[in-house]
C-alpha atoms as a PDB file:
ATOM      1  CA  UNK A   1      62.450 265.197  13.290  1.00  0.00           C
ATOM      2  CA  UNK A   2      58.695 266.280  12.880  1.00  0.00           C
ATOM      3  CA  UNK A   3      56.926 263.268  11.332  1.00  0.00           C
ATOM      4  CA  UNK A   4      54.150 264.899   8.662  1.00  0.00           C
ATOM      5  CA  UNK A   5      51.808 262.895   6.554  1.00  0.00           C
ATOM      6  CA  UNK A   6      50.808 263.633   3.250  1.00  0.00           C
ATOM      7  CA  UNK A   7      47.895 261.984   1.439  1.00  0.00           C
ATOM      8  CA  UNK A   8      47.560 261.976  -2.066  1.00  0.00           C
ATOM      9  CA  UNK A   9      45.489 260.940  -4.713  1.00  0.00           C
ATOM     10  CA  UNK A  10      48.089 262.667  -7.524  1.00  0.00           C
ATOM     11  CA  UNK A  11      45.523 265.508  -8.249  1.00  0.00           C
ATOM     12  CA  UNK A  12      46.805 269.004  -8.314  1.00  0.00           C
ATOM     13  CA  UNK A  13      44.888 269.988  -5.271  1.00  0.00           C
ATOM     14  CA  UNK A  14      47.025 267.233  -3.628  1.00  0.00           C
ATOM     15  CA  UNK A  15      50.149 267.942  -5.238  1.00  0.00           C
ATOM     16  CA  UNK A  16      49.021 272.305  -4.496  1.00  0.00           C
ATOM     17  CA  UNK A  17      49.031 270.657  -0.424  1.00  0.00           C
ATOM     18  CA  UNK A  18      52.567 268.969  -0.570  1.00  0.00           C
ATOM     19  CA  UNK A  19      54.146 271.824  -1.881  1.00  0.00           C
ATOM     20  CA  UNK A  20      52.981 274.289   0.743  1.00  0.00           C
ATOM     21  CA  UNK A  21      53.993 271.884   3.355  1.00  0.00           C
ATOM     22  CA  UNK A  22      57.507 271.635   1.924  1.00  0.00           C
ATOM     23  CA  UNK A  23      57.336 275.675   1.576  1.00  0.00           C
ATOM     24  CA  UNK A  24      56.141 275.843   5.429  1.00  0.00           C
ATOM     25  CA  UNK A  25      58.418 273.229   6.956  1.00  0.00           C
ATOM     26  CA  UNK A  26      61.713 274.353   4.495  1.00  0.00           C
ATOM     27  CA  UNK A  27      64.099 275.477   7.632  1.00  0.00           C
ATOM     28  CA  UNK A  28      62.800 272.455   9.602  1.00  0.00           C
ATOM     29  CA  UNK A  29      63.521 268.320   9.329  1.00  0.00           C
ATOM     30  CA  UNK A  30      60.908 266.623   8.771  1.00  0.00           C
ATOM     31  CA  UNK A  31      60.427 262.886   7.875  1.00  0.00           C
ATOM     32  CA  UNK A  32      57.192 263.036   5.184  1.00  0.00           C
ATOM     33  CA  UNK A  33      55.135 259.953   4.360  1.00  0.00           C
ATOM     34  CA  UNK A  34      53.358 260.732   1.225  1.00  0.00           C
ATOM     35  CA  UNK A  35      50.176 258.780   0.760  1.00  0.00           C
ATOM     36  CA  UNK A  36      47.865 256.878  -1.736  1.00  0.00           C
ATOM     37  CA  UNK A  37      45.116 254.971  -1.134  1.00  0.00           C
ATOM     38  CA  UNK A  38      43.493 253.415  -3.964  1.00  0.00           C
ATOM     39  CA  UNK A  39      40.562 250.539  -4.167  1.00  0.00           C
ATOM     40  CA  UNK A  40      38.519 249.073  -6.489  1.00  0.00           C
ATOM     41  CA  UNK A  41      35.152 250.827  -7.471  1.00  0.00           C
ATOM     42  CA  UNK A  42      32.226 249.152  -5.759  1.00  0.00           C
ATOM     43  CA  UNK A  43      30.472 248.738  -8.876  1.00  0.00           C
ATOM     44  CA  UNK A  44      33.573 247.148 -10.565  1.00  0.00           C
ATOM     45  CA  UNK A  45      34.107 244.728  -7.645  1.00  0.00           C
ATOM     46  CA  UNK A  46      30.560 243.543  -7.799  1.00  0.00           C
ATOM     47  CA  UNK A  47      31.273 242.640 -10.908  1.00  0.00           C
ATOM     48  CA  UNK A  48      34.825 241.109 -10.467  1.00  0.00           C
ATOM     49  CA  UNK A  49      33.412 239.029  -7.731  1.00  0.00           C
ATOM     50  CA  UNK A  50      31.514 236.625 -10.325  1.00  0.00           C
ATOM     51  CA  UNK A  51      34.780 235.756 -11.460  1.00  0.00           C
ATOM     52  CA  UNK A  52      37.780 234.201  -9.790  1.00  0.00           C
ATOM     53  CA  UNK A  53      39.890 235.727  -6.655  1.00  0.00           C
ATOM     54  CA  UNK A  54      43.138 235.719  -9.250  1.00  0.00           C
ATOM     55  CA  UNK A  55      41.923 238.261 -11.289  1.00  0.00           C
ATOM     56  CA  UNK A  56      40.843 240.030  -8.153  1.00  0.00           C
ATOM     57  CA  UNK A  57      44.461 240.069  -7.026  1.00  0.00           C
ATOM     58  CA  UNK A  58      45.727 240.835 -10.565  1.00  0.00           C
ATOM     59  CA  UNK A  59      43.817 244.072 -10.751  1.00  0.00           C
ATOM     60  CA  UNK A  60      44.912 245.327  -7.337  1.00  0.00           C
ATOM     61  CA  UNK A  61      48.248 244.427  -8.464  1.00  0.00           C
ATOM     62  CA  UNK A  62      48.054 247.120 -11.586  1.00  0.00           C
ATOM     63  CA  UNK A  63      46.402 249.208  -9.215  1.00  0.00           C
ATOM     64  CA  UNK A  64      49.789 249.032  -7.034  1.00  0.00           C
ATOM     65  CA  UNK A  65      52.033 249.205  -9.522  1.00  0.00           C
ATOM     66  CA  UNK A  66      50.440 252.689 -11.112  1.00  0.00           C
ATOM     67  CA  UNK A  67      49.969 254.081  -7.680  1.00  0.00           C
ATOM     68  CA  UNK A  68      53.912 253.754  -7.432  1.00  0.00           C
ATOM     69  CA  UNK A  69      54.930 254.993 -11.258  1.00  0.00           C
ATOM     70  CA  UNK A  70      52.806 257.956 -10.040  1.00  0.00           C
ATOM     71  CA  UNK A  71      54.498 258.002  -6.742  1.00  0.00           C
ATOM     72  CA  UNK A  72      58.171 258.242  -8.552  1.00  0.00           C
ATOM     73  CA  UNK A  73      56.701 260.703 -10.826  1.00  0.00           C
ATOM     74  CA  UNK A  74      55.509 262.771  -7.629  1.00  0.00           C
ATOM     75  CA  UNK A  75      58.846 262.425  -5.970  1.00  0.00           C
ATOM     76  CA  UNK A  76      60.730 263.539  -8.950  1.00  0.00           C
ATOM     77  CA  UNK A  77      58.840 266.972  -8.917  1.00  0.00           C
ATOM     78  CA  UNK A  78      59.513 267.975  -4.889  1.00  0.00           C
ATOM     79  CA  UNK A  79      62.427 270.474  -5.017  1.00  0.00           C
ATOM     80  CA  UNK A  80      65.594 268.705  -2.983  1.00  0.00           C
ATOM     81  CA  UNK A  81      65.776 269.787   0.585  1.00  0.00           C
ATOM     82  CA  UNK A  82      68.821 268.062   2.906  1.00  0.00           C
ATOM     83  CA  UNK A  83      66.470 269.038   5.849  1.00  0.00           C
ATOM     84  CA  UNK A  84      63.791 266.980   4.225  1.00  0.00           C
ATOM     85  CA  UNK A  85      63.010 263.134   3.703  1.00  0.00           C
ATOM     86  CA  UNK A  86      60.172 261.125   2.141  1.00  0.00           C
ATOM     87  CA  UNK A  87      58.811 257.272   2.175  1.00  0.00           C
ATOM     88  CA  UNK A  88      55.666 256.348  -0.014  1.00  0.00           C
ATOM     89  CA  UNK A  89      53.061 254.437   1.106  1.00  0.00           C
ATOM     90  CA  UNK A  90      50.707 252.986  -1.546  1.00  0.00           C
ATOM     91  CA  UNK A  91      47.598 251.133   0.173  1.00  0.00           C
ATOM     92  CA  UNK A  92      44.630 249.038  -1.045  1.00  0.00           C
ATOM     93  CA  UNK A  93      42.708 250.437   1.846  1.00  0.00           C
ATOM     94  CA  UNK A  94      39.308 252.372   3.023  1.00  0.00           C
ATOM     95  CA  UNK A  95      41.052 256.066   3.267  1.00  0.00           C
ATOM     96  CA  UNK A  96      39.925 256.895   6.363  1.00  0.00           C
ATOM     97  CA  UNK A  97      41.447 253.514   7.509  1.00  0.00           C
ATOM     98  CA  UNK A  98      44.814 253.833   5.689  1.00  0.00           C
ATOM     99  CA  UNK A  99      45.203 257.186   6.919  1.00  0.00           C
ATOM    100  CA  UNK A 100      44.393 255.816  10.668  1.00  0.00           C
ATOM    101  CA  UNK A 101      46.908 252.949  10.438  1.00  0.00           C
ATOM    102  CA  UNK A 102      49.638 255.415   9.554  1.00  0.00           C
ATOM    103  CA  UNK A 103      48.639 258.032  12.043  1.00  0.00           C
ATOM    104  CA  UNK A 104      49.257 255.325  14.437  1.00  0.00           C
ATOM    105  CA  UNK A 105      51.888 253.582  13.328  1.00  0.00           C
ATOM    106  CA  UNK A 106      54.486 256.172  12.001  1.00  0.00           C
ATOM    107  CA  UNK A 107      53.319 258.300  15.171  1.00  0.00           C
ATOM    108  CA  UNK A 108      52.536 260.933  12.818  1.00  0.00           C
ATOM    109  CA  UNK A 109      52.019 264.798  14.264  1.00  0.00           C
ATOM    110  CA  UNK A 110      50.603 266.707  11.665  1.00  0.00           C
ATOM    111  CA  UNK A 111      47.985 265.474   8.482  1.00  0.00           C
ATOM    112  CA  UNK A 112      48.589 268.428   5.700  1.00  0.00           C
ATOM    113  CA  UNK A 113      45.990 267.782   2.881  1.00  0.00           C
ATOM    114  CA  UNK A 114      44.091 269.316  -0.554  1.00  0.00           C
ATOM    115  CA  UNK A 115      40.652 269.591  -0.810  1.00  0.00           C
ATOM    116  CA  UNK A 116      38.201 269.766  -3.205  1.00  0.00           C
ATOM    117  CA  UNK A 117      35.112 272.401  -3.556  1.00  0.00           C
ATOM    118  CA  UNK A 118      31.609 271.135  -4.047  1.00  0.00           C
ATOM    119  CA  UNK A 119      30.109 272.002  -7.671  1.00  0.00           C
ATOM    120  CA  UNK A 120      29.255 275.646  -7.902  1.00  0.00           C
ATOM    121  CA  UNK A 121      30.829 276.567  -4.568  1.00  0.00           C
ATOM    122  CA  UNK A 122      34.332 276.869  -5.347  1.00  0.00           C
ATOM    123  CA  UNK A 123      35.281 278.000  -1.475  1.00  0.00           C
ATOM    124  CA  UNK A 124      33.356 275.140   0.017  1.00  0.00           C
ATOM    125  CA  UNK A 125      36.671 272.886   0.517  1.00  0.00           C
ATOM    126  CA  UNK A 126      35.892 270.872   3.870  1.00  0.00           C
ATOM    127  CA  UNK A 127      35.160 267.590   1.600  1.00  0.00           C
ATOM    128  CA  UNK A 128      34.118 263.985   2.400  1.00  0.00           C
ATOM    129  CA  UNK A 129      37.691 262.533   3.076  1.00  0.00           C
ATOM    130  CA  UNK A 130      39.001 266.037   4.887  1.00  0.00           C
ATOM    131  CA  UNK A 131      35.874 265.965   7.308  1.00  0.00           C
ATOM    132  CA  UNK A 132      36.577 261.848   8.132  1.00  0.00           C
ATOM    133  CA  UNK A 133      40.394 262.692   8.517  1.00  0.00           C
ATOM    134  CA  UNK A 134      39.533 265.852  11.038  1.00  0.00           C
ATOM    135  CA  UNK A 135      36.686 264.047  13.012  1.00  0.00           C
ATOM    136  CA  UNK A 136      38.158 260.516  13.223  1.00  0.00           C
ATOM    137  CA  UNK A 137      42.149 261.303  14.015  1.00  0.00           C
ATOM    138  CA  UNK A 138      43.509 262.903  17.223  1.00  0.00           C
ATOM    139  CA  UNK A 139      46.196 264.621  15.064  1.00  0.00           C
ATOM    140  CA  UNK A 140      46.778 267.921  13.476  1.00  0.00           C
ATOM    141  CA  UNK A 141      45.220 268.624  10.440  1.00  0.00           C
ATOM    142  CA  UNK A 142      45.821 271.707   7.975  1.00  0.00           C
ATOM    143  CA  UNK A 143      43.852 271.333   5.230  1.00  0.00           C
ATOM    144  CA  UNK A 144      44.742 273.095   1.963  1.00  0.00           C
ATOM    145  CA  UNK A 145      41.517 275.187  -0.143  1.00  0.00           C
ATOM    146  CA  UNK A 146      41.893 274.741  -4.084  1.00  0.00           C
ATOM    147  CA  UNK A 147      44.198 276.600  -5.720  1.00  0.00           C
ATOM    148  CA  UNK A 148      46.068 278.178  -3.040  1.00  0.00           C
ATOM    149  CA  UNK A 149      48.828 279.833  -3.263  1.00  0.00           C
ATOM    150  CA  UNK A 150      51.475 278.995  -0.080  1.00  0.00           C
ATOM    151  CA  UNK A 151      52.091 282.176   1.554  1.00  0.00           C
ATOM    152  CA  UNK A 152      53.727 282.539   5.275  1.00  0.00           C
ATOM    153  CA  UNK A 153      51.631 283.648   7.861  1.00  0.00           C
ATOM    154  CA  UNK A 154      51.679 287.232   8.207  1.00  0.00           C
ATOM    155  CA  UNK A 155      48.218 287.020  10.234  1.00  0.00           C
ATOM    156  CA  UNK A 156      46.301 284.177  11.812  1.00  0.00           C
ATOM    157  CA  UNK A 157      43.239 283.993  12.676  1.00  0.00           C
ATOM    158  CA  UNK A 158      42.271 282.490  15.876  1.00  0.00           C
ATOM    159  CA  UNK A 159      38.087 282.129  16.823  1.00  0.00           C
ATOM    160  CA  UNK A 160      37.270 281.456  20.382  1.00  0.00           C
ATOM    161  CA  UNK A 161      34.145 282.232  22.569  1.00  0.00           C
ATOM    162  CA  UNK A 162      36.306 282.291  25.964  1.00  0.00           C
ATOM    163  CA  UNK A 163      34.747 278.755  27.216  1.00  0.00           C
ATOM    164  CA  UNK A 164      37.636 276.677  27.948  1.00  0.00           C
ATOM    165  CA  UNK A 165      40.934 277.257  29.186  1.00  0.00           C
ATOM    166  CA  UNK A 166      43.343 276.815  26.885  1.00  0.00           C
ATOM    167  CA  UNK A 167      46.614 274.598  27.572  1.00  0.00           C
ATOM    168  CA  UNK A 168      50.055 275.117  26.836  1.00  0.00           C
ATOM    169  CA  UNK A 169      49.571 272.014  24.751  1.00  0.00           C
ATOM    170  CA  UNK A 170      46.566 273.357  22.841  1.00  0.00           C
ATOM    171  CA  UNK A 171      48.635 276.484  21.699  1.00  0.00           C
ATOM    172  CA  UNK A 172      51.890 275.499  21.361  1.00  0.00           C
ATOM    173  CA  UNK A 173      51.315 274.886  17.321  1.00  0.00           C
ATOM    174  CA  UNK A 174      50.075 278.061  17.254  1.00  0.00           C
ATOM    175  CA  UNK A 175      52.809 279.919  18.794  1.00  0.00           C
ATOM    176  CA  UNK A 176      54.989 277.765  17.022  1.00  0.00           C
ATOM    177  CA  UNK A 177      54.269 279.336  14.085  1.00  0.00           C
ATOM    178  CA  UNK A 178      53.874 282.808  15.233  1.00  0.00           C
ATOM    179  CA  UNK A 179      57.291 283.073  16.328  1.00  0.00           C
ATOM    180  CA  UNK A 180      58.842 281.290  13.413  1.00  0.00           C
ATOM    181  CA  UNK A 181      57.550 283.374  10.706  1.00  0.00           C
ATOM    182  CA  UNK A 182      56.804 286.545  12.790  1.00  0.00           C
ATOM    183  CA  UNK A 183      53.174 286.271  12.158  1.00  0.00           C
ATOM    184  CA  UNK A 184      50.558 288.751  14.279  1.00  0.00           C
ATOM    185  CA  UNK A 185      47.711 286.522  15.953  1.00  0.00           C
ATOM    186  CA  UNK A 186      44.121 287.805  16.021  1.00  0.00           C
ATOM    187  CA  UNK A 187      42.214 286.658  18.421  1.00  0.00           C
ATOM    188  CA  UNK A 188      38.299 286.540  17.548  1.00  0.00           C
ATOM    189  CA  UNK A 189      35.897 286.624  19.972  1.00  0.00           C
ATOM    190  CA  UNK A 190      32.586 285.398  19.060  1.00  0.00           C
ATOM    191  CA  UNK A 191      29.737 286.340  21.444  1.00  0.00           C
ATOM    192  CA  UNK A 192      26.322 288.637  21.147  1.00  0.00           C
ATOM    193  CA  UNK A 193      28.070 290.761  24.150  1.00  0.00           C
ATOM    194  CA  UNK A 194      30.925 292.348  24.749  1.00  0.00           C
ATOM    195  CA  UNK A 195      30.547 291.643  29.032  1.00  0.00           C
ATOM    196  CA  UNK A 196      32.369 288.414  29.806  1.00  0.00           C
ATOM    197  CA  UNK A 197      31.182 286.271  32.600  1.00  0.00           C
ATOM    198  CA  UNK A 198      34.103 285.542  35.168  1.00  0.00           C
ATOM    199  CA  UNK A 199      35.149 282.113  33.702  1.00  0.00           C
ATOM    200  CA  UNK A 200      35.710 283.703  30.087  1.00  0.00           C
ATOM    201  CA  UNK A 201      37.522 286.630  31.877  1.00  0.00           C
ATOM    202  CA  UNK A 202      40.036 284.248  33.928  1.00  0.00           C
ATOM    203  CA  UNK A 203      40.537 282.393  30.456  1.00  0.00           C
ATOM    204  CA  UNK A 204      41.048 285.328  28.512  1.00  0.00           C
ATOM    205  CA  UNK A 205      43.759 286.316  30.964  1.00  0.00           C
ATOM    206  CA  UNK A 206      45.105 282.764  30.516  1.00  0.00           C
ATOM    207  CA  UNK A 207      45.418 282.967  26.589  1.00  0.00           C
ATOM    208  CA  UNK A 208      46.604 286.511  26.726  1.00  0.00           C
ATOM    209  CA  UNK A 209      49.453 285.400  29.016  1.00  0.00           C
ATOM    210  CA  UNK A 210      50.814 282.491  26.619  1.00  0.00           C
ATOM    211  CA  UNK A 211      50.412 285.059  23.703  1.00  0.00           C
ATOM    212  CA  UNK A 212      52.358 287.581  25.816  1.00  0.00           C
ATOM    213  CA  UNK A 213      55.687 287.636  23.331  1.00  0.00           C
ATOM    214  CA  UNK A 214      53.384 287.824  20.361  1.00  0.00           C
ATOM    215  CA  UNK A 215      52.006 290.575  18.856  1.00  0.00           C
ATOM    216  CA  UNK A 216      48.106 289.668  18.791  1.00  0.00           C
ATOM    217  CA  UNK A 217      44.626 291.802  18.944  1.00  0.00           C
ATOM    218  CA  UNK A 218      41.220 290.791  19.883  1.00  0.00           C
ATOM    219  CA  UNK A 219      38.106 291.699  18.293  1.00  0.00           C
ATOM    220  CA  UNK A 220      34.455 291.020  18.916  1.00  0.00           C
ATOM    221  CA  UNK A 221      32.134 289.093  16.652  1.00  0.00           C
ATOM    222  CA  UNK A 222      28.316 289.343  17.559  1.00  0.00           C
ATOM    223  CA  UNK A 223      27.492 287.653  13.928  1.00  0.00           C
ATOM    224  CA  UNK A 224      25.265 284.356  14.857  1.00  0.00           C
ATOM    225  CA  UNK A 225      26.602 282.870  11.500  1.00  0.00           C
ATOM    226  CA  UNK A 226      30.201 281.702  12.992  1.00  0.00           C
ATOM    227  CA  UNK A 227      31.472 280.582   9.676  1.00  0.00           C
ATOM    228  CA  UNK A 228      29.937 283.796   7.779  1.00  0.00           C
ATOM    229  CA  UNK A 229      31.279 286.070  10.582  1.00  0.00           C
ATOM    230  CA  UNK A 230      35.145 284.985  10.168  1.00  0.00           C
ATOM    231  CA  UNK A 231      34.535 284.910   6.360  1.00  0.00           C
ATOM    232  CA  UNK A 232      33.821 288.542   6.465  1.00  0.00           C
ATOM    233  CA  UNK A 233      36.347 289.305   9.085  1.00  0.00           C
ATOM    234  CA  UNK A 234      39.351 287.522   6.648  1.00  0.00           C
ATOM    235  CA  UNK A 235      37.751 289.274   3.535  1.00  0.00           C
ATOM    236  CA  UNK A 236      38.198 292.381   5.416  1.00  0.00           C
ATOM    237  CA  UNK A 237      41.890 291.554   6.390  1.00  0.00           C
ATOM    238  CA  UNK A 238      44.570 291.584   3.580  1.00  0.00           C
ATOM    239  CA  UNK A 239      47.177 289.868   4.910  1.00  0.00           C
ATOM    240  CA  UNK A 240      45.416 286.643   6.952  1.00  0.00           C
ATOM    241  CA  UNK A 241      46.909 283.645   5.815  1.00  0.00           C
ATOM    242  CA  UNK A 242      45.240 280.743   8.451  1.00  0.00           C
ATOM    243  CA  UNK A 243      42.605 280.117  10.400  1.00  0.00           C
ATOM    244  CA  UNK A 244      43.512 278.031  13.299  1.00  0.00           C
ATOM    245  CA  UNK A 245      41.364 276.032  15.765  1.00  0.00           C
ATOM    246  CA  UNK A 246      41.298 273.929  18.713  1.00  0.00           C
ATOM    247  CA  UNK A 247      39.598 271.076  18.331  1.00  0.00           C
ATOM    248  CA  UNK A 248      38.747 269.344  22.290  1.00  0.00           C
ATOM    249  CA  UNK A 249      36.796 272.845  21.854  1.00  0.00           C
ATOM    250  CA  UNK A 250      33.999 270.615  21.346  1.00  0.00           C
ATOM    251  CA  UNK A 251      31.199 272.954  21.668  1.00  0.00           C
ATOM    252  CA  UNK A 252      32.396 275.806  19.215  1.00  0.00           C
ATOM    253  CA  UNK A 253      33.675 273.732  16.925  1.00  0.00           C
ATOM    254  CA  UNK A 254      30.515 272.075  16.328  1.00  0.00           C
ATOM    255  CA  UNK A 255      29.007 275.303  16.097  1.00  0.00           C
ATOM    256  CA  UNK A 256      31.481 276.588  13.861  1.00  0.00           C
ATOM    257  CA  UNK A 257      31.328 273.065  10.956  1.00  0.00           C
ATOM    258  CA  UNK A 258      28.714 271.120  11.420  1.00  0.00           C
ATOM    259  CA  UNK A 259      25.544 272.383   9.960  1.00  0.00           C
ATOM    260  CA  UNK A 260      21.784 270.859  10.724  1.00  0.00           C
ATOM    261  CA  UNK A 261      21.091 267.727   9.202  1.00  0.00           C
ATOM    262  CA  UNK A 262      24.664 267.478   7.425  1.00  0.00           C
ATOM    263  CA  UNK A 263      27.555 264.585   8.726  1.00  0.00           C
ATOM    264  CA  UNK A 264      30.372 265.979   6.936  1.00  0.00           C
ATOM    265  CA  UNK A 265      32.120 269.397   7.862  1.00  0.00           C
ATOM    266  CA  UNK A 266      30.872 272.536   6.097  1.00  0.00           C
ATOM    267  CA  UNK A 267      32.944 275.411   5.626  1.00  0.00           C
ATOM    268  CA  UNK A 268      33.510 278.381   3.313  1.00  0.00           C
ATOM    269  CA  UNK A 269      37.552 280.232   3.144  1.00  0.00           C
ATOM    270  CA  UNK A 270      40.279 281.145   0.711  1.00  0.00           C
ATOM    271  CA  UNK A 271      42.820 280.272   3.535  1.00  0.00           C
ATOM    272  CA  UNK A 272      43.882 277.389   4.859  1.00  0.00           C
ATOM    273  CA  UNK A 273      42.078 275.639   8.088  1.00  0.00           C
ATOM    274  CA  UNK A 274      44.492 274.339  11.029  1.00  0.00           C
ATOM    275  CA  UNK A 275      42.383 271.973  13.645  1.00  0.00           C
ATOM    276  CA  UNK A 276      44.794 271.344  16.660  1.00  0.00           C
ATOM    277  CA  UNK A 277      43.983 267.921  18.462  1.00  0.00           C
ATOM    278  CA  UNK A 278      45.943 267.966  21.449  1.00  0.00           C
ATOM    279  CA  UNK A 279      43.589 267.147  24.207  1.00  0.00           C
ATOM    280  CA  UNK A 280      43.969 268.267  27.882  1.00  0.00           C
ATOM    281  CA  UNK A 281      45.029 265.585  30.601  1.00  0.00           C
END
């Protein structure tokens, strides 16, 4: 039974996230652990702390208790699935540290999450707690834009530069769901030449080989804007529904999220972002 985590804070971005994982995981089991991690505002606690530790514990109490009225409430909306089973979590936690702990401790293998757009960019959707969950967590993240709609995967988009050699590990999410939902992979190749030196050539041959019983293309990028490059190239394609990335791809990841001078990750799409974890042996 795949073991999936979903975080929540009740929003409709988060609820807009659980629903496309139910949509995407329908036909398969899955054991979901829906999350909430609430904590008292700093401000507040300041000022809580000049008073005694019982009214301290009484407010984190009501916190608890509304984080699982709104957890029933959530429940109550999922459609039924037989295939399908949930337990709620409701933590007085750091989120990046209650999302850890159950990572860990439920042996979770996939983190499916909403995120919200900065003001005035309503595409920018890599936020604060999606950029700690990606960078901090060897597990799978696919992380939901606002206001998308789920759709299955008639195209995905895959970005590479040819650098490392891919593992059977690395791309087995990937072909997972290429095969289950018949989806045609294309492979983007991001480079200011279209001459490979030998290593990218023997690991092009490598990733063409495990992508041998899908149907997949490969196209050349020579944009020096990564993120503005695949932007155009799914604004130019109709029917791409995810972006998908490995992330032990250390070097072009970086290149492709983290901007100068900026912690968090940084990235513009209407489609939804899947960062694979698996790391070679």
């Amino acid at each position: 039974m795949k073991k999936i985590l979903l975080p929540t804070d009740f929003s409709e971005n988060s609820i807009n996230a659980i629903e496309y994982a139910t949509e995407l995981f329908k036909d398969i089991p899955c054991k979901f652990y829906v999350l909430n991690v609430f904590k008292i505002p700093y401000l507040a606690n300041e000022e809580l702390m000049e008073h005694n530790a019982t009214q301290l514990a009484a407010l984190e109490e009501e916190m608890y208790d509304h984080s699982i009225e709104e957890m029933n409430r959530l429940l109550e909306k999922i459609p039924e699935n037989p295939k399908h089973n949930y337990e709620t979590i409701s933590d007085y936690n750091l989120f990046s540290l209650a999302v850890h702990q159950v990572v860990s401790e439920k042996e979770i293998e996939l983190i499916i999450m909403g995120t919200k757009g900065a003001t005035g960019a309503k595409e920018i959707f890599i936020g604060s707690n999606t950029s700690d969950v990606i960078m901090r967590n060897a597990c799978n993240v696919i992380a939901i834009p606002e206001n998308h709609s789920f759709k299955f995967p008639k195209e995905i988009v895959f970005p590479t530069d040819f650098m490392i050699r891919y593992s059977p590990e690395d791309l087995e999410p990937l072909l997972d769901l290429a095969n289950k939902f018949e989806s045609s992979v294309r492979v983007v190749h991001f480079s200011e030449s279209d001459i490979l030196e030998e290593d990218q050539i023997e690991n092009k041959r490598v990733l063409d080989s495990f992508l041998k019983n899908v149907n997949h293309q490969y196209y050349t990028l020579s944009n020096d804007d990564f993120e503005e490059g695949i932007n155009c190239f799914v604004q130019s394609r109709a029917n791409i529904d995810l972006i998908m990335i490995i992330g032990r791809h250390y070097g072009f990841f970086e290149r492709l999220f983290l901007k100068p001078k900026v912690r968090t990750l940084s990235f513009h799409t209407k489609v939804p972002l899947f960062v694979v974890h698996h790391k070679k042996e």
